[in-house]
Protein backbone atom coordinates (compact mmCIF):
# COMPACT_ATOMS: atom_id res chain seq x y z
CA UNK A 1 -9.41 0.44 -10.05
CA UNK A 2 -7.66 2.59 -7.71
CA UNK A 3 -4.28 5.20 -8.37
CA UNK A 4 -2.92 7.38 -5.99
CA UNK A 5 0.35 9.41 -6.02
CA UNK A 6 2.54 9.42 -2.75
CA UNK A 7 2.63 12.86 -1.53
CA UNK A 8 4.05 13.01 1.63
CA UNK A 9 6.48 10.58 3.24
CA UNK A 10 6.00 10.07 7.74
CA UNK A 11 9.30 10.48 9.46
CA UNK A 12 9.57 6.57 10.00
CA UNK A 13 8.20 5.34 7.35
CA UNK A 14 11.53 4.23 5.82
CA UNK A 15 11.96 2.15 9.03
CA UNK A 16 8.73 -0.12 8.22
CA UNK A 17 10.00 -0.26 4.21
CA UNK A 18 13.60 -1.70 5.82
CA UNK A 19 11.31 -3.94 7.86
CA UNK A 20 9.42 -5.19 4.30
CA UNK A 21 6.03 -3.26 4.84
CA UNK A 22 4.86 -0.36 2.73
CA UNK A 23 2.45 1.82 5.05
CA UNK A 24 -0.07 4.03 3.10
CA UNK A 25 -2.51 6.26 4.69
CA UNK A 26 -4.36 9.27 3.04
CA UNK A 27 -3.37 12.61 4.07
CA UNK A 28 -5.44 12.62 6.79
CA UNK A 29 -3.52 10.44 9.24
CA UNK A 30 -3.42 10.85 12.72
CA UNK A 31 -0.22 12.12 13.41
CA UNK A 32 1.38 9.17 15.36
CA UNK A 33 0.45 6.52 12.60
CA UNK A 34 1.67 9.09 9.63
CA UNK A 35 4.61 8.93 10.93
CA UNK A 36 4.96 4.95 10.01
CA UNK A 37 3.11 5.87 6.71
CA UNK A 38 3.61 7.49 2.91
CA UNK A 39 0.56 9.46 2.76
CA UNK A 40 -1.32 10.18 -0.22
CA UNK A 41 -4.57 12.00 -1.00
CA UNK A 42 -7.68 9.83 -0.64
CA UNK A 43 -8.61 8.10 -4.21
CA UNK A 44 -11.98 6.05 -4.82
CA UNK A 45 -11.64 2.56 -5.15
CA UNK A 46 -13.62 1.37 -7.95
CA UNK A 47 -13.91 -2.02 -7.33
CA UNK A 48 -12.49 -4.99 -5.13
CA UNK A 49 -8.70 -6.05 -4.93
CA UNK A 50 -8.10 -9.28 -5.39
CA UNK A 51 -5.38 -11.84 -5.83
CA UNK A 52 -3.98 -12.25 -9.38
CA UNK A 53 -5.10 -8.41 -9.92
CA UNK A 54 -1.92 -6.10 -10.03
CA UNK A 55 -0.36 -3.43 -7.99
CA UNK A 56 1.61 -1.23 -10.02
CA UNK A 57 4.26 0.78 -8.08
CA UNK A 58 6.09 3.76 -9.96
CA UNK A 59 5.62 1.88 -13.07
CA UNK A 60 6.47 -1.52 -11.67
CA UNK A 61 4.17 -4.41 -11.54
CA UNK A 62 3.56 -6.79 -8.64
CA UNK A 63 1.27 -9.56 -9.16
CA UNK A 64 -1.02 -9.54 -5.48
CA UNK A 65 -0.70 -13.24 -4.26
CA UNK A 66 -2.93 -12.09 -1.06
CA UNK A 67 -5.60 -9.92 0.22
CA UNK A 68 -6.15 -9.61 4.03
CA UNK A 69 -9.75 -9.47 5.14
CA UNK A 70 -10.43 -5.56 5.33
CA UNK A 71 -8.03 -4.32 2.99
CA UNK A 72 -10.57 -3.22 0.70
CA UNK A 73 -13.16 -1.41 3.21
CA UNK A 74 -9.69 0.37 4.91
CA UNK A 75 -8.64 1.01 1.17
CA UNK A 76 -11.95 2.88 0.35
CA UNK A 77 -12.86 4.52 3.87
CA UNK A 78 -8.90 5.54 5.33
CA UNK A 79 -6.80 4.88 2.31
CA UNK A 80 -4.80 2.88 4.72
CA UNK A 81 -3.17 -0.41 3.55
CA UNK A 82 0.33 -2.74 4.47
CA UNK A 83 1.71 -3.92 1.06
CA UNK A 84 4.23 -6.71 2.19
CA UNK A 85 6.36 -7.87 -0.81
CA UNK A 86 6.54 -11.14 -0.17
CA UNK A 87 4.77 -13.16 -2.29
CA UNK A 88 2.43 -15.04 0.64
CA UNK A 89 -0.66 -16.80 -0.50
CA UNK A 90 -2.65 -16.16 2.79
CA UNK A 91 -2.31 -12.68 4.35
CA UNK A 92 -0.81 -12.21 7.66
CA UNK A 93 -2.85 -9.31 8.74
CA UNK A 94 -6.24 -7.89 7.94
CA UNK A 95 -5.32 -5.04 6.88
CA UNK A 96 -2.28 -6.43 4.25
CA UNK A 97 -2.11 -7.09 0.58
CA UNK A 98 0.50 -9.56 -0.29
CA UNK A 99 2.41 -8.98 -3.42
CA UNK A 100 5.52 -10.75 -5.34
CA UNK A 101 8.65 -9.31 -6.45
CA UNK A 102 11.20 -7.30 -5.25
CA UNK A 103 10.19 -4.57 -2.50
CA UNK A 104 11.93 -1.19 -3.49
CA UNK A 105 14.30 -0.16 -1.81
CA UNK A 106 12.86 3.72 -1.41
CA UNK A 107 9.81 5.55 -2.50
CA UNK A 108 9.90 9.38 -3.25
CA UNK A 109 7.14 12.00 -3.08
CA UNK A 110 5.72 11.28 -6.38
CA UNK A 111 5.80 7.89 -6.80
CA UNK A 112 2.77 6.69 -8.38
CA UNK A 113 0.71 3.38 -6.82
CA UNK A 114 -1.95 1.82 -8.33
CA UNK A 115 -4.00 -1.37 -8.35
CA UNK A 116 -5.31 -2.63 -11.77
């Protein structure tokens, strides 16, 4: 439904992943949110995410337990997202899909995401 491949990582964005939120943003970021953000080239999202559906991180599965309101029109239009690996059944923010499982500790240029 949608796979991307983190190619760039912003110069804080390891400061939101301590703080339990995985910022993506396609490559085309304004500079002072990239900086928050692992950036990735824009994909097509072929579909709607959902809860139950999966996001698959480097390999890894998450089962999504929430989807925030615009996640899937910010997914599609700015490739922007929060993944929050908390396991919350009603999303915090708009813009946030809620996941369960174990948020890793660092992401690498390279990693792959997807959500299936």
């Amino acid at each position: 439904m949608y796979h991307t491949t983190i190619t760039e990582i912003g110069i804080l964005a390891s400061e939101a992943l301590a703080d339990g939120m995985l910022i993506i943003f396609d490559n085309n970021a304004p500079s002072d949110v990239g900086e928050y953000c692992f950036l990735h080239p824009h994909s097509e999202l072929k579909g709607e995410i959902k809860p139950g559906m999966t996001c698959r991180l480097n390999g890894i599965e998450y089962p999504i337990t929430a989807v925030g309101e615009v996640v899937n029109t910010n997914l599609s239009q700015l490739g922007h997202i929060t993944i929050q690996f908390n396991g919350a059944e009603l999303a915090e923010l708009p813009g946030t899909v809620h996941a369960r499982g174990v948020m890793p500790a660092e992401i690498a240029v390279g990693c792959e995401l997807s959500f299936i």
